[in-house]
N, C-alpha and C. Protein backbone atom coordinates (compact mmCIF):
# COMPACT_ATOMS: atom_id res chain seq x y z
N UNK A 1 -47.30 -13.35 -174.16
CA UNK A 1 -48.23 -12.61 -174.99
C UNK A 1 -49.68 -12.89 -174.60
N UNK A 2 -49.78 -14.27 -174.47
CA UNK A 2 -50.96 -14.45 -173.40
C UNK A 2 -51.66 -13.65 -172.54
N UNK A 3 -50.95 -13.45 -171.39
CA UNK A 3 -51.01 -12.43 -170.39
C UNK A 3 -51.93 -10.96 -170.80
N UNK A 4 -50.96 -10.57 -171.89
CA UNK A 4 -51.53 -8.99 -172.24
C UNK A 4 -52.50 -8.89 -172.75
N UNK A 5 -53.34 -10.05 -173.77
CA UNK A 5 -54.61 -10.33 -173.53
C UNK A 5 -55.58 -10.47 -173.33
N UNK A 6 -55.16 -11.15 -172.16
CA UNK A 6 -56.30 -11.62 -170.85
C UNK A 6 -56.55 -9.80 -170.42
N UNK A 7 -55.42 -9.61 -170.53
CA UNK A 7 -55.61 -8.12 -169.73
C UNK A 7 -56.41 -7.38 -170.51
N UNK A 8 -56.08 -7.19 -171.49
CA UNK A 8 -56.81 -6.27 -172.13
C UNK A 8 -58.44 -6.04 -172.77
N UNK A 9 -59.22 -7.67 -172.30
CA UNK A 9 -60.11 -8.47 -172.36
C UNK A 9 -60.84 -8.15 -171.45
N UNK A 10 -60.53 -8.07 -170.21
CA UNK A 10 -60.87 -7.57 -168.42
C UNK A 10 -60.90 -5.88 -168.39
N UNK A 11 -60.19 -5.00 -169.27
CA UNK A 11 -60.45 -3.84 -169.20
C UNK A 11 -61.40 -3.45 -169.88
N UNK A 12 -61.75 -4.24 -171.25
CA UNK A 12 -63.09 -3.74 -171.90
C UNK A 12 -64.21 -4.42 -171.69
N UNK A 13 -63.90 -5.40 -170.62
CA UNK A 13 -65.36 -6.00 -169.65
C UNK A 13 -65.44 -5.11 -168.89
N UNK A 14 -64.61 -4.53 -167.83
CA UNK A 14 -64.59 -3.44 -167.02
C UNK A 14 -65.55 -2.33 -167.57
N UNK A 15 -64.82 -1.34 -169.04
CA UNK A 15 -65.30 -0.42 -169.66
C UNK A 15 -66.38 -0.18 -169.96
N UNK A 16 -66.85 -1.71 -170.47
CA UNK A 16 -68.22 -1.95 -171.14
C UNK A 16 -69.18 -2.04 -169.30
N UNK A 17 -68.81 -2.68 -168.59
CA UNK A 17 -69.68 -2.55 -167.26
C UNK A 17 -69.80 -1.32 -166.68
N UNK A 18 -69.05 -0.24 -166.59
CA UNK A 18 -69.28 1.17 -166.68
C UNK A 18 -70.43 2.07 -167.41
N UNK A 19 -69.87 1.81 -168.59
CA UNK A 19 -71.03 1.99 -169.46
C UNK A 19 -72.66 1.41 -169.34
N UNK A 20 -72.67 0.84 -169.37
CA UNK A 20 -73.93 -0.33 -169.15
C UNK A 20 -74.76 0.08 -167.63
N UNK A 21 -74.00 0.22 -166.88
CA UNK A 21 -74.18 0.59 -165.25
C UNK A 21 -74.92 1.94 -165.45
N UNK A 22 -73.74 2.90 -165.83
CA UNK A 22 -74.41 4.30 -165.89
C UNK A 22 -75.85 4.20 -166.79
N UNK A 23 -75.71 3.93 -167.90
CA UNK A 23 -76.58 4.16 -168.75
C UNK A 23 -77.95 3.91 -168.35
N UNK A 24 -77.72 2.85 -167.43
CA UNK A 24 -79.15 1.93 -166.95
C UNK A 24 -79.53 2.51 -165.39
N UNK A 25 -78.74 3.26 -164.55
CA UNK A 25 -78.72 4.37 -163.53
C UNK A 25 -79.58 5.52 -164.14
N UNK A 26 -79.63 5.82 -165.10
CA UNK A 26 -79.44 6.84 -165.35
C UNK A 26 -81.04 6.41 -165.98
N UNK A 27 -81.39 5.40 -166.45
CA UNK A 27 -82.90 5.10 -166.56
C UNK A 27 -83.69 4.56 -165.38
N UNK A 28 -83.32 4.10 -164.33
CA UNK A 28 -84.05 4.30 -163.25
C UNK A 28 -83.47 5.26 -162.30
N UNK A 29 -83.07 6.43 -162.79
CA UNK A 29 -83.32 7.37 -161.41
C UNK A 29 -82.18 7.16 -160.52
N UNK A 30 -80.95 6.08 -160.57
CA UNK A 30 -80.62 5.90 -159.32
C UNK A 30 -79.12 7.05 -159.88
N UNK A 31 -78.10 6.45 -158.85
CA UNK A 31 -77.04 7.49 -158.85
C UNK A 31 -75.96 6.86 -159.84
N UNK A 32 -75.61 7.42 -160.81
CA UNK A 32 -74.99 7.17 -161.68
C UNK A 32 -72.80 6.85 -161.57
N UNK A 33 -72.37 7.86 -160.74
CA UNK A 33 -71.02 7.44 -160.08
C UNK A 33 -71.33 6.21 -159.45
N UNK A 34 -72.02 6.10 -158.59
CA UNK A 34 -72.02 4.98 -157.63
C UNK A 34 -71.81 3.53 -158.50
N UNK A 35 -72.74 3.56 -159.68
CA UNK A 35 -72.81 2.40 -160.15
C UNK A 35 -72.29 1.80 -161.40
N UNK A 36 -71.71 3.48 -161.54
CA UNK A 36 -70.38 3.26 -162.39
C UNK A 36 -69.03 2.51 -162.25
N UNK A 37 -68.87 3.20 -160.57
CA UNK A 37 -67.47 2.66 -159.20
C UNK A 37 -67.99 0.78 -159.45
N UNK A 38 -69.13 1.09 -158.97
CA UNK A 38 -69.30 -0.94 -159.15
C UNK A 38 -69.70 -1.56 -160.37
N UNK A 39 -69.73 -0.60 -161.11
CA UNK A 39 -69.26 -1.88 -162.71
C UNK A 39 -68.40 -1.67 -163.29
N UNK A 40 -67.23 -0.98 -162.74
CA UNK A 40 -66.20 -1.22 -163.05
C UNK A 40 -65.03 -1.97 -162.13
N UNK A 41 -65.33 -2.12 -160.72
CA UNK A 41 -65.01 -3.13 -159.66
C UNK A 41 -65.32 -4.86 -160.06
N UNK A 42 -66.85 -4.47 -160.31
CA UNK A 42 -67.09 -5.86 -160.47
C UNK A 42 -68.64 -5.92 -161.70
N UNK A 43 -68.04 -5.71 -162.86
CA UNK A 43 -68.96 -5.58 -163.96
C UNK A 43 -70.19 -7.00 -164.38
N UNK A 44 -69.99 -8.15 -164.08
CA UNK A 44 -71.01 -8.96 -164.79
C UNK A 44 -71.71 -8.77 -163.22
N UNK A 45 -71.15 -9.01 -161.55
CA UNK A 45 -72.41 -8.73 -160.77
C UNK A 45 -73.00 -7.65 -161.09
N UNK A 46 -72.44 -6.50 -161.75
CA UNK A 46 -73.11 -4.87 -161.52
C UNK A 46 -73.95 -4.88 -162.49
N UNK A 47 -74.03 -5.62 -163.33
CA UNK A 47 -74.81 -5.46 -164.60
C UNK A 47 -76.05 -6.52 -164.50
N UNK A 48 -76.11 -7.68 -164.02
CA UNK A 48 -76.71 -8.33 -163.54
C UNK A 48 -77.89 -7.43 -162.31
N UNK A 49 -76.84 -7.33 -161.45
CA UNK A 49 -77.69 -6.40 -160.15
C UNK A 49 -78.90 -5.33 -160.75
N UNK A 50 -78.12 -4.41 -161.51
CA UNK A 50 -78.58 -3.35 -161.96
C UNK A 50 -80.33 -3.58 -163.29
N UNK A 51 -79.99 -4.99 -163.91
CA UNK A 51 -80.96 -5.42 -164.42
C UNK A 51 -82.10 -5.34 -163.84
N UNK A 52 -82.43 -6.12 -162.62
CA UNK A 52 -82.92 -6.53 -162.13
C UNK A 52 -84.03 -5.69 -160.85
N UNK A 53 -83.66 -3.91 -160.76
CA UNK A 53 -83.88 -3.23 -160.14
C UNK A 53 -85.09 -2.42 -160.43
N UNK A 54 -86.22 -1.86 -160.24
CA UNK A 54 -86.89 -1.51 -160.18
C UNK A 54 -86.84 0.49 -160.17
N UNK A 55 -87.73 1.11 -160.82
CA UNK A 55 -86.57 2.59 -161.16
C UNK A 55 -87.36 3.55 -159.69
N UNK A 56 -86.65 4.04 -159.17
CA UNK A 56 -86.80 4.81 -158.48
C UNK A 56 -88.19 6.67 -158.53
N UNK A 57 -89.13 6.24 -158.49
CA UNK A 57 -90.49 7.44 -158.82
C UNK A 57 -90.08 8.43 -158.08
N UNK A 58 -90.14 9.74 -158.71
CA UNK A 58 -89.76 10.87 -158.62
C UNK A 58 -91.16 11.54 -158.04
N UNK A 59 -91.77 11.92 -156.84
CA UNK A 59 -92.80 12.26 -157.03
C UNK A 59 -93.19 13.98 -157.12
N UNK A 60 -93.95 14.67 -157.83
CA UNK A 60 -93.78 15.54 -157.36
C UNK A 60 -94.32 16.32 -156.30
N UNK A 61 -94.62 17.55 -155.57
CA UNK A 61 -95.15 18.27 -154.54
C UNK A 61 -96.57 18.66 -155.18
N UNK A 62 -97.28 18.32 -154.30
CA UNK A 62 -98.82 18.44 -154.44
C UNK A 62 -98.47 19.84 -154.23
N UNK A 63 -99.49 20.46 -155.44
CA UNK A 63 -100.04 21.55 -156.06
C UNK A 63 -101.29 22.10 -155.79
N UNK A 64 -101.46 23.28 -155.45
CA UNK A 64 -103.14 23.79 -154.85
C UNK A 64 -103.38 24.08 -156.37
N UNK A 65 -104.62 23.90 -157.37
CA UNK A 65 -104.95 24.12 -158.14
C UNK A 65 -105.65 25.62 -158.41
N UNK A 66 -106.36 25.71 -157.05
CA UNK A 66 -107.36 26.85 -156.98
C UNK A 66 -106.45 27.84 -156.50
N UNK A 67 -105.14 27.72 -156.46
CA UNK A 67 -104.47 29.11 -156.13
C UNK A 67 -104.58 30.17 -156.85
N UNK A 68 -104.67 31.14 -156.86
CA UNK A 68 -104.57 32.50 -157.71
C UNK A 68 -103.15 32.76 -158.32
């Protein structure tokens, strides 16, 4: 009974690192599958990693003002 547990303990660390990954992708700009795939592979590095990242600036295309 042990066993099933442990298991089921590791899937909602998994779940919850999914979550957490995207959510925080998804506030810096980066790609949201990608870092979903790795917090759910490996959730306390992905969540850790993902902390720690800086968000990606969107810039936009310089604009002629004086255009007609």
């Amino acid at each position: 009974m042990e066993q099933g547990g442990f298991v089921i303990v590791v899937l909602i660390l998994r779940i919850v690192g999914v979550m957490v990954c995207v959510n925080k992708a998804k506030e810096l700009n980066r790609s949201t599958g990608g870092w979903g795939f790795f917090g759910f592979i490996s959730p306390i590095i992905a969540m850790i990693w993902i902390h720690c990242m800086k968000p990606i600036t969107v810039w936009d295309e310089n604009t002629d003002v004086n255009k007609n």
